[in-house]
C-alpha atoms as a PDB file:
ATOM      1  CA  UNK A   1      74.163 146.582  85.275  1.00  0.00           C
ATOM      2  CA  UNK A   2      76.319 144.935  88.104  1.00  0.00           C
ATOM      3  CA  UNK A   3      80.616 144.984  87.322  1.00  0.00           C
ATOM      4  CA  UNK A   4      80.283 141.311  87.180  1.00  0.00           C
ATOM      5  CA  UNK A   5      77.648 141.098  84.332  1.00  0.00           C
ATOM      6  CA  UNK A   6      79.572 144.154  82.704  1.00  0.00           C
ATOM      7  CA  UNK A   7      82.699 142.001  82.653  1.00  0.00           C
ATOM      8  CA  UNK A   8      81.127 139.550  81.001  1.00  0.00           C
ATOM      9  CA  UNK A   9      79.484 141.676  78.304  1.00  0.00           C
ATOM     10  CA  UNK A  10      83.135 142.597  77.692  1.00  0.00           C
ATOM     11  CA  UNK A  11      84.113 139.066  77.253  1.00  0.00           C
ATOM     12  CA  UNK A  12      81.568 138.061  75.094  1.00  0.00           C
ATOM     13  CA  UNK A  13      82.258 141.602  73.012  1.00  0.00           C
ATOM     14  CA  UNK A  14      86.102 140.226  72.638  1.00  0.00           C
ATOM     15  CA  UNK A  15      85.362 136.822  71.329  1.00  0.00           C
ATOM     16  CA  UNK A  16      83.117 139.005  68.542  1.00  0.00           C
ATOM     17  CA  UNK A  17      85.816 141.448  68.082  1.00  0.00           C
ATOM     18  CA  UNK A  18      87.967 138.657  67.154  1.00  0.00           C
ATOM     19  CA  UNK A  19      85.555 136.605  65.234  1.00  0.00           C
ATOM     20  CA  UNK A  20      85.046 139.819  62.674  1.00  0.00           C
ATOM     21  CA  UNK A  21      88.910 140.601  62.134  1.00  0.00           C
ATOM     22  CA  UNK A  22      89.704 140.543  58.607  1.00  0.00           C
ATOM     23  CA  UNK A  23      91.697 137.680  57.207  1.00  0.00           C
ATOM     24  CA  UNK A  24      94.258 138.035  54.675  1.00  0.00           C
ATOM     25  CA  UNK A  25      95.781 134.826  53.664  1.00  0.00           C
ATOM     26  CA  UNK A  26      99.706 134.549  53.739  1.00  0.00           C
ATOM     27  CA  UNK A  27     101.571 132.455  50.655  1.00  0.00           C
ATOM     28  CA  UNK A  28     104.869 131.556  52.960  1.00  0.00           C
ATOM     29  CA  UNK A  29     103.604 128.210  53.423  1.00  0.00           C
ATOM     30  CA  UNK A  30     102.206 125.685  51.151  1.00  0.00           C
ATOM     31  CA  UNK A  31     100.058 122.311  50.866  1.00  0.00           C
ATOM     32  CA  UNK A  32     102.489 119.926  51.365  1.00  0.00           C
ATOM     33  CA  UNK A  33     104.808 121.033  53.804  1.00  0.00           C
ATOM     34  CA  UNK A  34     105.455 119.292  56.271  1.00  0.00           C
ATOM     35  CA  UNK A  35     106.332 120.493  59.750  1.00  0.00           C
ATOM     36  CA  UNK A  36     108.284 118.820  62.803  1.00  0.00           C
ATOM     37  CA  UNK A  37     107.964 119.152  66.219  1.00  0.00           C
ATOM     38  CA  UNK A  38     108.880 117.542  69.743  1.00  0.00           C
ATOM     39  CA  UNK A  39     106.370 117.203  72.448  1.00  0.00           C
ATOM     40  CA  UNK A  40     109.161 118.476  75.146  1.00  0.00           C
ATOM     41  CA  UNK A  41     106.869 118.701  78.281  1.00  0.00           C
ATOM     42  CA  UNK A  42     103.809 117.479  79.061  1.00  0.00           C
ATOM     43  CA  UNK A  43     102.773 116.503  82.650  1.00  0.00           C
ATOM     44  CA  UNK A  44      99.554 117.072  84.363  1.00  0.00           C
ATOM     45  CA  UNK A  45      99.507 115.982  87.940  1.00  0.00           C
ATOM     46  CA  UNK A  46      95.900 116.703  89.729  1.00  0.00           C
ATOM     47  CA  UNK A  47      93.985 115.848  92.978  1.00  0.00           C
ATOM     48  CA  UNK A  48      90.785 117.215  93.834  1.00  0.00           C
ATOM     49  CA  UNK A  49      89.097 115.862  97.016  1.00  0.00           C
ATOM     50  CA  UNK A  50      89.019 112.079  96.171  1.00  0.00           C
ATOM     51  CA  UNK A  51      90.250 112.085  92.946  1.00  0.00           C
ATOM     52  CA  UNK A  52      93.822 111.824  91.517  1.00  0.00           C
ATOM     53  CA  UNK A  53      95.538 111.661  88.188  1.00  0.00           C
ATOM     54  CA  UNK A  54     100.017 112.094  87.315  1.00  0.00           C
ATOM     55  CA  UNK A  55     100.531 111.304  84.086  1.00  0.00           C
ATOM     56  CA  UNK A  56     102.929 112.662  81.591  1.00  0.00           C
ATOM     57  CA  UNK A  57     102.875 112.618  77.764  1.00  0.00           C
ATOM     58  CA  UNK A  58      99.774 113.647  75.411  1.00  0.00           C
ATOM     59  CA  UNK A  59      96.645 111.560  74.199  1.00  0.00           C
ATOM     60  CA  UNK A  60      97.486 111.600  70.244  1.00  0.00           C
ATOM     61  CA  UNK A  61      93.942 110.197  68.732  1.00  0.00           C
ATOM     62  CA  UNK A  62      93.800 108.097  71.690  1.00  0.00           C
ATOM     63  CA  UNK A  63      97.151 106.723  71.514  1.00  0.00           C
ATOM     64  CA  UNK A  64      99.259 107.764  74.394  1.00  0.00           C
ATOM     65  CA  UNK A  65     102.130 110.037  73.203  1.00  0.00           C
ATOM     66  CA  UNK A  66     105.057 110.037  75.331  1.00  0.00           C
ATOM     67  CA  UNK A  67     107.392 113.024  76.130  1.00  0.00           C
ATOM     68  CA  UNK A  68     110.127 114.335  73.530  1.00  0.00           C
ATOM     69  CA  UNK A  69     107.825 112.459  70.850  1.00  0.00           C
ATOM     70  CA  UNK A  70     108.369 113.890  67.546  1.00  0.00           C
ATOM     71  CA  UNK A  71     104.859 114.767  65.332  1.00  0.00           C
ATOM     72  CA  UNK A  72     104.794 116.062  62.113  1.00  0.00           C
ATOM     73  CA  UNK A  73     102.368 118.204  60.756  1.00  0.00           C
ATOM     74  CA  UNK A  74     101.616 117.976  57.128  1.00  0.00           C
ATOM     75  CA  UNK A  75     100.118 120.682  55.339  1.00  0.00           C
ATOM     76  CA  UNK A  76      96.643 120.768  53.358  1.00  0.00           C
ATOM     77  CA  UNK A  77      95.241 124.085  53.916  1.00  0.00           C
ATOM     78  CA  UNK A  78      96.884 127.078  54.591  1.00  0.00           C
ATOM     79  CA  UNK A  79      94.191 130.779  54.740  1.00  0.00           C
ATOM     80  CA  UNK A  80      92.180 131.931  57.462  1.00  0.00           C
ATOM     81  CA  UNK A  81      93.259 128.796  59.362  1.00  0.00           C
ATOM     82  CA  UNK A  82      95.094 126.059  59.364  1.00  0.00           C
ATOM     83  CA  UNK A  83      93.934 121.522  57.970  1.00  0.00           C
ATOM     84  CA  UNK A  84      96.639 119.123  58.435  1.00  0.00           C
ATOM     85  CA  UNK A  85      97.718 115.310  58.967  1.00  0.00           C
ATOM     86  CA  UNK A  86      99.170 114.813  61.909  1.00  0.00           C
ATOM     87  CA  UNK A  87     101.575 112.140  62.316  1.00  0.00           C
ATOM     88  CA  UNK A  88     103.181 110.253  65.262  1.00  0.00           C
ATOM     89  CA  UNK A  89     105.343 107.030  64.186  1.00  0.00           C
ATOM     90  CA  UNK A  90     102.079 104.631  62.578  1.00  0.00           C
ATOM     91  CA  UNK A  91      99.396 106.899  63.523  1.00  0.00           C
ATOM     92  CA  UNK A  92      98.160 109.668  61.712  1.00  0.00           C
ATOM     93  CA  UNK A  93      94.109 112.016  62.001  1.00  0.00           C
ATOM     94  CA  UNK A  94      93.309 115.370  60.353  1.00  0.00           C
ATOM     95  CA  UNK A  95      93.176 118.272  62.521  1.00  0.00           C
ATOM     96  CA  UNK A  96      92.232 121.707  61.555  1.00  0.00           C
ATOM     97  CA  UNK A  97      91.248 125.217  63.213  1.00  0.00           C
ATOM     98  CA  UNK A  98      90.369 128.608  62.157  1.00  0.00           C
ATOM     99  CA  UNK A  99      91.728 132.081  62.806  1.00  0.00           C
ATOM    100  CA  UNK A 100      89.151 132.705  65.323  1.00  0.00           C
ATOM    101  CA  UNK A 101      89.878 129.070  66.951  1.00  0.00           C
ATOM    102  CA  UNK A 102      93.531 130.179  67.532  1.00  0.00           C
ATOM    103  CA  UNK A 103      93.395 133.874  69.049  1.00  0.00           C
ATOM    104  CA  UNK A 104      90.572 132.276  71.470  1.00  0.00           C
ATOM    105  CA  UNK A 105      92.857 129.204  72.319  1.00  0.00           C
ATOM    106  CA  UNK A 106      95.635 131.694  73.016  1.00  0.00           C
ATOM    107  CA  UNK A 107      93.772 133.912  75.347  1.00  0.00           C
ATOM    108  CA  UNK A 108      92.526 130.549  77.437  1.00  0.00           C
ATOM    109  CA  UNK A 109      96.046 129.295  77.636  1.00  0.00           C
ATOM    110  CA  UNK A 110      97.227 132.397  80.059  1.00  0.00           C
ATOM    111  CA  UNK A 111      94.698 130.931  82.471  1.00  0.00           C
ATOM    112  CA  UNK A 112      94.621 127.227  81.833  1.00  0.00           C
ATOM    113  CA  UNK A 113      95.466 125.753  84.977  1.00  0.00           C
ATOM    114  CA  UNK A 114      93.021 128.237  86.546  1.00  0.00           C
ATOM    115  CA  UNK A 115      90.078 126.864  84.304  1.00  0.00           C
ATOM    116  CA  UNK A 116      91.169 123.070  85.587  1.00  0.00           C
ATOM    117  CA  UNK A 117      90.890 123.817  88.872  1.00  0.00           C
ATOM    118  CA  UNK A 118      87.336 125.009  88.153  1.00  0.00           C
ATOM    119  CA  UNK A 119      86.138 122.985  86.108  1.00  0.00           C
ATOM    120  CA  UNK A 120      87.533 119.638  87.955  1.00  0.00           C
ATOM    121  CA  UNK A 121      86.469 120.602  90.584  1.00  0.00           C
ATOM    122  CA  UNK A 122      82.760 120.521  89.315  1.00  0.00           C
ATOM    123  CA  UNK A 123      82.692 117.851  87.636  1.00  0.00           C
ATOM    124  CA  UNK A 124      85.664 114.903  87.694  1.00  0.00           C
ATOM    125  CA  UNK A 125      84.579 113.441  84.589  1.00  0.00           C
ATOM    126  CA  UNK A 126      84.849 116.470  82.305  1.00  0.00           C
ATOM    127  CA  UNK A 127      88.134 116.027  81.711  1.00  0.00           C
ATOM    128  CA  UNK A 128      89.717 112.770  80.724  1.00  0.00           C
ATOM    129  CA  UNK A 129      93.373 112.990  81.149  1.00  0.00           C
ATOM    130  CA  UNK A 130      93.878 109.287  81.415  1.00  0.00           C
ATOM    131  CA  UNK A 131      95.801 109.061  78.107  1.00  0.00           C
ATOM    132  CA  UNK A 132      97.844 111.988  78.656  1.00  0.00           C
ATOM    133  CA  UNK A 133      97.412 115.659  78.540  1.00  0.00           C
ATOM    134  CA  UNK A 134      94.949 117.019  75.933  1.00  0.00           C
ATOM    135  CA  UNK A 135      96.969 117.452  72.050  1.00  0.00           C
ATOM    136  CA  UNK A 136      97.287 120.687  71.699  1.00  0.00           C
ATOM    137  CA  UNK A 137      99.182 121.603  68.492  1.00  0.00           C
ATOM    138  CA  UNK A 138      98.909 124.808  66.917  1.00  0.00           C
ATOM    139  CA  UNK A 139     101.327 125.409  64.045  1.00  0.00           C
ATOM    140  CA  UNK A 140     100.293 128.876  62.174  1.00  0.00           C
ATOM    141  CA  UNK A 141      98.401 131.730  62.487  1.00  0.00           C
ATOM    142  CA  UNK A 142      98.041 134.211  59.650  1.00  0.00           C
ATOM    143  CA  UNK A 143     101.079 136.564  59.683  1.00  0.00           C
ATOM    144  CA  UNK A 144      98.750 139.707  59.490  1.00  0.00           C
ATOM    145  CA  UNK A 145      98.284 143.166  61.387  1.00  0.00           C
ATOM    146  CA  UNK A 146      95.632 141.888  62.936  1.00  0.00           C
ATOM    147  CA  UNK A 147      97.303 138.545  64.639  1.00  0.00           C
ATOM    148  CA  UNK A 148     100.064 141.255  65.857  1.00  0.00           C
ATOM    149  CA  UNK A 149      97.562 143.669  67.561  1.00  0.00           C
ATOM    150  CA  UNK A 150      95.481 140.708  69.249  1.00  0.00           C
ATOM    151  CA  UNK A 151      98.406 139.852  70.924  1.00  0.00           C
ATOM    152  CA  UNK A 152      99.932 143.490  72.109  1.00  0.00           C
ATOM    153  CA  UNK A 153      96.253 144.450  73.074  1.00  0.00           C
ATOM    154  CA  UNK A 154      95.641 141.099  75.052  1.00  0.00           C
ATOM    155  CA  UNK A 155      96.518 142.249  78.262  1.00  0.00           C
ATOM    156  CA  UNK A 156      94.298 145.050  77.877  1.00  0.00           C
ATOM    157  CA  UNK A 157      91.291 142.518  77.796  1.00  0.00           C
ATOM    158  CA  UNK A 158      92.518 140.838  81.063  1.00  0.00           C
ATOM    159  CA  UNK A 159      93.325 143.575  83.348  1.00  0.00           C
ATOM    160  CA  UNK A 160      89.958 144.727  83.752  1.00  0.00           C
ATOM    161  CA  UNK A 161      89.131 141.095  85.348  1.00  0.00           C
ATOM    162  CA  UNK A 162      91.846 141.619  86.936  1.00  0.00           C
ATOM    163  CA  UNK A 163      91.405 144.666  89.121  1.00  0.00           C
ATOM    164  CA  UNK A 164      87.866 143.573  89.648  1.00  0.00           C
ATOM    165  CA  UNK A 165      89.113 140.597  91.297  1.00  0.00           C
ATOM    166  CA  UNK A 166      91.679 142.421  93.201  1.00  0.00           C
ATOM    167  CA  UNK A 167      88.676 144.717  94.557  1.00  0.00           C
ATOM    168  CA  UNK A 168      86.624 141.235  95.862  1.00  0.00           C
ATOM    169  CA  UNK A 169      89.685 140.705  98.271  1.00  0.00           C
ATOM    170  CA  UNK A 170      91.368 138.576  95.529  1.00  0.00           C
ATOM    171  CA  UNK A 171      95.285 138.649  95.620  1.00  0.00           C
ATOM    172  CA  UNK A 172      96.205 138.482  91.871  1.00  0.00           C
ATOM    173  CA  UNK A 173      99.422 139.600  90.220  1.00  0.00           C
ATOM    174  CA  UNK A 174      99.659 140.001  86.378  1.00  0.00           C
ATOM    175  CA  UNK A 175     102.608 140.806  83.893  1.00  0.00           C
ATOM    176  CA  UNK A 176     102.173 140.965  80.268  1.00  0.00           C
ATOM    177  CA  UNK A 177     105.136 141.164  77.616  1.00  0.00           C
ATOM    178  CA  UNK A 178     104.820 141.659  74.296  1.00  0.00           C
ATOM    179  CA  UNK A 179     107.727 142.223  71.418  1.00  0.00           C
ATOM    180  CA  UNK A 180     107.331 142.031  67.577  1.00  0.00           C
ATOM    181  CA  UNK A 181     110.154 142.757  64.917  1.00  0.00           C
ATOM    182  CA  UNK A 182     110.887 141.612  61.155  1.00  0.00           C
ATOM    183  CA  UNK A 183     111.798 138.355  62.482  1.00  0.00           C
ATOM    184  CA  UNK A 184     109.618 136.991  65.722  1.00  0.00           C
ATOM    185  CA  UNK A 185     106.394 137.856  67.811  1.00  0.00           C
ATOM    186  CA  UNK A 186     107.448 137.032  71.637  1.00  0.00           C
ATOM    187  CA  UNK A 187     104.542 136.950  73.920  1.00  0.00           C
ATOM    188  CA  UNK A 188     104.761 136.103  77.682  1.00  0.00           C
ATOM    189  CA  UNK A 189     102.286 136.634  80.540  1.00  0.00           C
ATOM    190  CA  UNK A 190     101.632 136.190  84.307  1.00  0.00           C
ATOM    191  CA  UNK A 191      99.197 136.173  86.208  1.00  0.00           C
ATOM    192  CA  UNK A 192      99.120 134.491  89.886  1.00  0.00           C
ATOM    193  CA  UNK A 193      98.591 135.350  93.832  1.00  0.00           C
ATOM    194  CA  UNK A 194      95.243 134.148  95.658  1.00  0.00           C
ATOM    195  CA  UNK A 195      91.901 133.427  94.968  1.00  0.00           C
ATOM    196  CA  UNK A 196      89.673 134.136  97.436  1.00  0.00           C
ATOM    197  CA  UNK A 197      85.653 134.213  97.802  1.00  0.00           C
ATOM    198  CA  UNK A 198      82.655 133.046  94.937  1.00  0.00           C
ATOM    199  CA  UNK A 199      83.561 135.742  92.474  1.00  0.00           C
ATOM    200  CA  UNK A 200      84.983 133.334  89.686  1.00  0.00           C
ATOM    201  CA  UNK A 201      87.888 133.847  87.440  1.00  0.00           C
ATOM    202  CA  UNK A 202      87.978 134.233  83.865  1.00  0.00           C
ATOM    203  CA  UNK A 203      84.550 133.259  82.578  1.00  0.00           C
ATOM    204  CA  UNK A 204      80.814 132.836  83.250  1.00  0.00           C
ATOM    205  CA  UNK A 205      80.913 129.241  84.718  1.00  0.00           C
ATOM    206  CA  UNK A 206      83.028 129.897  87.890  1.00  0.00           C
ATOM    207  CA  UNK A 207      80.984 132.731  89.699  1.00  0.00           C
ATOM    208  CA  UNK A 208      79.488 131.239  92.423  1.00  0.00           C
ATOM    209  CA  UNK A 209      81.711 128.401  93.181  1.00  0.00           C
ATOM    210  CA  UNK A 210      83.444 129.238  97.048  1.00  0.00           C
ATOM    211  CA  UNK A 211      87.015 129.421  96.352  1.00  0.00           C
ATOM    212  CA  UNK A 212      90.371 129.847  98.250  1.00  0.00           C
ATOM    213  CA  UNK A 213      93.707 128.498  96.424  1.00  0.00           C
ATOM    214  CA  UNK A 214      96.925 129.832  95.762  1.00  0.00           C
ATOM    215  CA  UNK A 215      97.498 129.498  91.492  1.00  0.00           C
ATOM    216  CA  UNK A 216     100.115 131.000  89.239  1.00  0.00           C
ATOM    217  CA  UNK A 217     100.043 130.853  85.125  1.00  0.00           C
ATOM    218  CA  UNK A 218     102.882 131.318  82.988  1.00  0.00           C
ATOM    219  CA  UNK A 219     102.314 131.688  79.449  1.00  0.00           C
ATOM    220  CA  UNK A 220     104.568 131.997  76.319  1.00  0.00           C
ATOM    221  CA  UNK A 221     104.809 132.136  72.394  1.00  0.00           C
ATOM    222  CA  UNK A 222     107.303 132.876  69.223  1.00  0.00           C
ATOM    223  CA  UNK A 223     105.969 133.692  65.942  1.00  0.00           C
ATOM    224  CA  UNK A 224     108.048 133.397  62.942  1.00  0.00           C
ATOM    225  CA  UNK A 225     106.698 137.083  61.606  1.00  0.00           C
ATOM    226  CA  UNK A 226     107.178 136.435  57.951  1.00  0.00           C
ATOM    227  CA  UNK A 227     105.451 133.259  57.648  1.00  0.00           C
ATOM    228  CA  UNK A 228     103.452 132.733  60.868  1.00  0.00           C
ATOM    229  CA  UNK A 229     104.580 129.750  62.180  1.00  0.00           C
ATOM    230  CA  UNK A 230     104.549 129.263  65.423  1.00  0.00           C
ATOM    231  CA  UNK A 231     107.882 127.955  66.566  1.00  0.00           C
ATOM    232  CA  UNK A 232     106.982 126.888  70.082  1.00  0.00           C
ATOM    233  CA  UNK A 233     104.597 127.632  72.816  1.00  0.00           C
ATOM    234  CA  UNK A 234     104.649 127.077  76.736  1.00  0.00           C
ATOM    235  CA  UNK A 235     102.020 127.060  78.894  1.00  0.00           C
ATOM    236  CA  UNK A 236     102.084 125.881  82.949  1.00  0.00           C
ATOM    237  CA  UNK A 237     100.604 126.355  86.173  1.00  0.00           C
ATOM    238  CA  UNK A 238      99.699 125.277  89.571  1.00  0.00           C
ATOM    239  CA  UNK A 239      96.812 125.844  92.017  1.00  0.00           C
ATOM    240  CA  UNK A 240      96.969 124.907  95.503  1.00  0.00           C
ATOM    241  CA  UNK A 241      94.185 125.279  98.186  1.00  0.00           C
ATOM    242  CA  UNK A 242      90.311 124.342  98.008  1.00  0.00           C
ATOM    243  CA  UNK A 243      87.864 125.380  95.270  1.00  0.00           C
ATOM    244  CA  UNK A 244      84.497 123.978  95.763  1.00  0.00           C
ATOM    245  CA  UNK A 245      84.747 122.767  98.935  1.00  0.00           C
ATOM    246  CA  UNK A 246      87.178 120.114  97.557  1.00  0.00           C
ATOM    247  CA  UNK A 247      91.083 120.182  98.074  1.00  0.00           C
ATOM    248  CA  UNK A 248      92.704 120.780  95.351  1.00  0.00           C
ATOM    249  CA  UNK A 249      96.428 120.617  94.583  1.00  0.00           C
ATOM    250  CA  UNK A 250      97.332 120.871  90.335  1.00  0.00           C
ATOM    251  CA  UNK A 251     100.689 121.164  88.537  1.00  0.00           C
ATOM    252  CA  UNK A 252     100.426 121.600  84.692  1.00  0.00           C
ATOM    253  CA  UNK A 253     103.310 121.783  82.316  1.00  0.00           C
ATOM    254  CA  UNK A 254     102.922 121.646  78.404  1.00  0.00           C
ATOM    255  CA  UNK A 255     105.934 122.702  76.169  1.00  0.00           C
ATOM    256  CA  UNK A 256     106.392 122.132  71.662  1.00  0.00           C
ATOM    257  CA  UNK A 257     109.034 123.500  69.882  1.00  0.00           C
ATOM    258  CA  UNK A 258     109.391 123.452  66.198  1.00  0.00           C
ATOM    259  CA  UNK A 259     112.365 120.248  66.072  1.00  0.00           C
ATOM    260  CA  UNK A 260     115.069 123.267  65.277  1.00  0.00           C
ATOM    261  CA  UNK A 261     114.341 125.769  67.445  1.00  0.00           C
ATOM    262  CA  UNK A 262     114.190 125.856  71.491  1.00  0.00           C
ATOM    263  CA  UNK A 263     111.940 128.425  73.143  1.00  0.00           C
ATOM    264  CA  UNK A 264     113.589 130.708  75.738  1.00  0.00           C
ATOM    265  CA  UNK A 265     113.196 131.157  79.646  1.00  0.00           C
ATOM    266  CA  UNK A 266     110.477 132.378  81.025  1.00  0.00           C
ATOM    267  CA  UNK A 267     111.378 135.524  82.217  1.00  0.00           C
ATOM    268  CA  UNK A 268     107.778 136.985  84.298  1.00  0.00           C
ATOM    269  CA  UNK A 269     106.172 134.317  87.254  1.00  0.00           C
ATOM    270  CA  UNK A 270     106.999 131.514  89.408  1.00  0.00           C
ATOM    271  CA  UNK A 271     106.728 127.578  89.126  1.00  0.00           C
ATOM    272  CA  UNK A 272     106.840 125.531  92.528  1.00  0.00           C
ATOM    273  CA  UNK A 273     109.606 123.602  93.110  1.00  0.00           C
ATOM    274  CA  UNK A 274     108.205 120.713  94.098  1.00  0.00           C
ATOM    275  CA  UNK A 275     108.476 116.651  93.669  1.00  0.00           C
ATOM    276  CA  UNK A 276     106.689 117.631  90.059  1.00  0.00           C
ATOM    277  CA  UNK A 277     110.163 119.346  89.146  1.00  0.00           C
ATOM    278  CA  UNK A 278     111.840 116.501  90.842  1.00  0.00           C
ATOM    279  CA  UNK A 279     110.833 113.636  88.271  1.00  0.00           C
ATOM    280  CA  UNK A 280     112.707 115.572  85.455  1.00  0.00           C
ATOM    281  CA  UNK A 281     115.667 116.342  88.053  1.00  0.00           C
ATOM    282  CA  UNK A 282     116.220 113.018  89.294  1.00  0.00           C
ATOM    283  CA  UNK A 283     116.737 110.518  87.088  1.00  0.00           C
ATOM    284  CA  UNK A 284     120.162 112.453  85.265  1.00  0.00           C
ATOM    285  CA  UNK A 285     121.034 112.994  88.970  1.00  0.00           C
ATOM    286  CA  UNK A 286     121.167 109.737  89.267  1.00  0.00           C
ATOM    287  CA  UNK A 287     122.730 109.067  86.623  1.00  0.00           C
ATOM    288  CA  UNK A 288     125.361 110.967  87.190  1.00  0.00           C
ATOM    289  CA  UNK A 289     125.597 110.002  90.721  1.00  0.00           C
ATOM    290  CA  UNK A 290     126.650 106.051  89.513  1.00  0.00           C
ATOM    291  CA  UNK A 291     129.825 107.521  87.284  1.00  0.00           C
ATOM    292  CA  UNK A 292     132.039 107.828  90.160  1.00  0.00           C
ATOM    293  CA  UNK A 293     130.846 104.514  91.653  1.00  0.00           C
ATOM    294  CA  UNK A 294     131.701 102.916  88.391  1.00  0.00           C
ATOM    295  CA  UNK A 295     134.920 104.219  87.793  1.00  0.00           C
ATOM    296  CA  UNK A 296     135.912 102.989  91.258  1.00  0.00           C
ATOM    297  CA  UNK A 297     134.855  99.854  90.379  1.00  0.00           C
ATOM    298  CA  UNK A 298     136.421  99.529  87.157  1.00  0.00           C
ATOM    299  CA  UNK A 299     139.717 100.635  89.043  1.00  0.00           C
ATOM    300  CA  UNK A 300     139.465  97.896  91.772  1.00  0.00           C
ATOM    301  CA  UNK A 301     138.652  95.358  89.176  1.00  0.00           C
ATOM    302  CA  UNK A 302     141.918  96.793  86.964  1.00  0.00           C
ATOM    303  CA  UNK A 303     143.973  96.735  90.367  1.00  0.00           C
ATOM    304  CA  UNK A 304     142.654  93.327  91.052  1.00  0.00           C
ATOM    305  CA  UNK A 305     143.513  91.816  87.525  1.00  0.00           C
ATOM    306  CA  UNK A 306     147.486  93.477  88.176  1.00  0.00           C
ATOM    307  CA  UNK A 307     147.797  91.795  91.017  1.00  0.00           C
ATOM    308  CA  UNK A 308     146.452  88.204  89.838  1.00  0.00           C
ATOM    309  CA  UNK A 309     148.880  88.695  87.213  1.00  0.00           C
ATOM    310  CA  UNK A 310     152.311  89.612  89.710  1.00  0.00           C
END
């Protein structure tokens, strides 16, 4: 058996592992409660080879959901997963996941702008951004052994892709941080450098495909250990190069925080500095820019008022 199809056994072995993981059901929360919280970032700028897309905000049921929106998410199931009504101003839909749904969401959002590259870069129309960026709005995960250990182990599931990369003449960095006490889970990880050759990354679907971009993914979540909700995550990247034979040049950023709690820095990674940072820069630059102009003014006008009054 070649490394590559091993790897892949080993993949397919962890979503198992994960689907069989016993699942105790927490009584912290209730049906009925209701949770708030604020869409702080969400910006997906792509082009890859003809094709273009900058938008900011999510697609809530189809309704375009700006930036530091507020949703609520009110409670009807609480156990091995998670049903609620999701609500943003008028419009409301029922959402719900499973235990297994989460942990395998998690692990994907480490390498999310990774997968975009790949899979726009196949196929345009797989992805329909057009709305905003895709709603993705976890708000508990059982508060079990289990949920702990899936997250200190993770890394150990991704470094083996990893160094198999690194041995195809990939350049790929990686950092994984992991911290759990009586009052938070923190998880953070890295991974970045270069892509190079038809090896894929992270999945089945992108061996084969000729690839040579730059990418980075930064990836981070809090836990509220006693009752398991999930008080923010962050998730962004950026690839920058060509990936089947197309050009490609991505910058994601997706950020929710409960409405009373603010996630922290990311500590592991880079993000480019780029005119994607710039649209969140400029506008209180600006701002800030016109207060000395208008004080001036008000002063001359003052001045001028004095002296039609002498």
């Amino acid at each position: 058996m070649t490394v590559r199809k091993t790897l892949t056994v080993c993949y397919i072995f962890f979503i198992i592992t994960i689907m069989l993981l016993p699942l105790p059901t927490s009584l912290a929360l209730s049906p009925g409660d209701t949770l708030t919280y604020i869409i702080k970032k969400s910006r997906i700028s792509a082009s890859i080879g003809s094709n273009s897309i900058d938008v900011k905000g999510i697609s809530f049921w189809g309704e375009k959901c700006p930036e530091r929106s507020s949703i609520e998410a009110s409670l009807n199931y609480i156990g091995d997963g998670l049903n609620a009504d999701y609500s943003y101003k008028e419009s409301q839909f029922n959402f719900g996941y499973t235990y297994t749904d989460f942990l395998v969401m998690m692990s994907r959002f480490t390498y999310l702008s990774t997968y975009y590259t790949y899979t726009l870069s196949l196929n345009w129309e797989r992805e329909d951004f057009s709305k905003g960026f895709y709603f993705f709005l976890y708000p508990y995960i059982n508060p079990v052994t289990t949920t702990w250990s899936f997250f200190a182990s993770l890394n150990e599931t991704f470094i083996p892709y990893f160094t198999y990369y690194n041995y195809l003449q990939s350049d790929i960095e990686y950092t994984f941080h992991y911290s759990y006490d009586s009052n938070k889970l923190y998880y953070e990880s890295w991974n970045g450098g270069n892509i190079k050759g038809s090896h894929g990354f992270m999945g089945g679907f992108t061996e084969d495909i000729d690839a040579s971009f730059a990418f980075g993914n930064q990836f981070q979540i809090v836990i509220e250990s006693s009752t398991g909700i999930v008080k923010g995550i962050h998730f962004r990247g950026w690839s920058k190069g060509s990936c089947n034979n197309k050009a490609v040049d991505l910058v994601l950023d997706y950020q929710y925080e409960l409405s009373s709690y603010s996630l922290p820095r990311f500590k592991f990674g880079s993000f480019p500095f780029n005119y994607y940072n710039l649209l969140y820069i400029l506008p209180p630059v600006f701002i800030l820019s016109l207060i000395p102009l208008i004080v001036f003014l008000y002063k001359k006008r003052c001045k001028k008022k004095i002296d039609i009054q002498i």
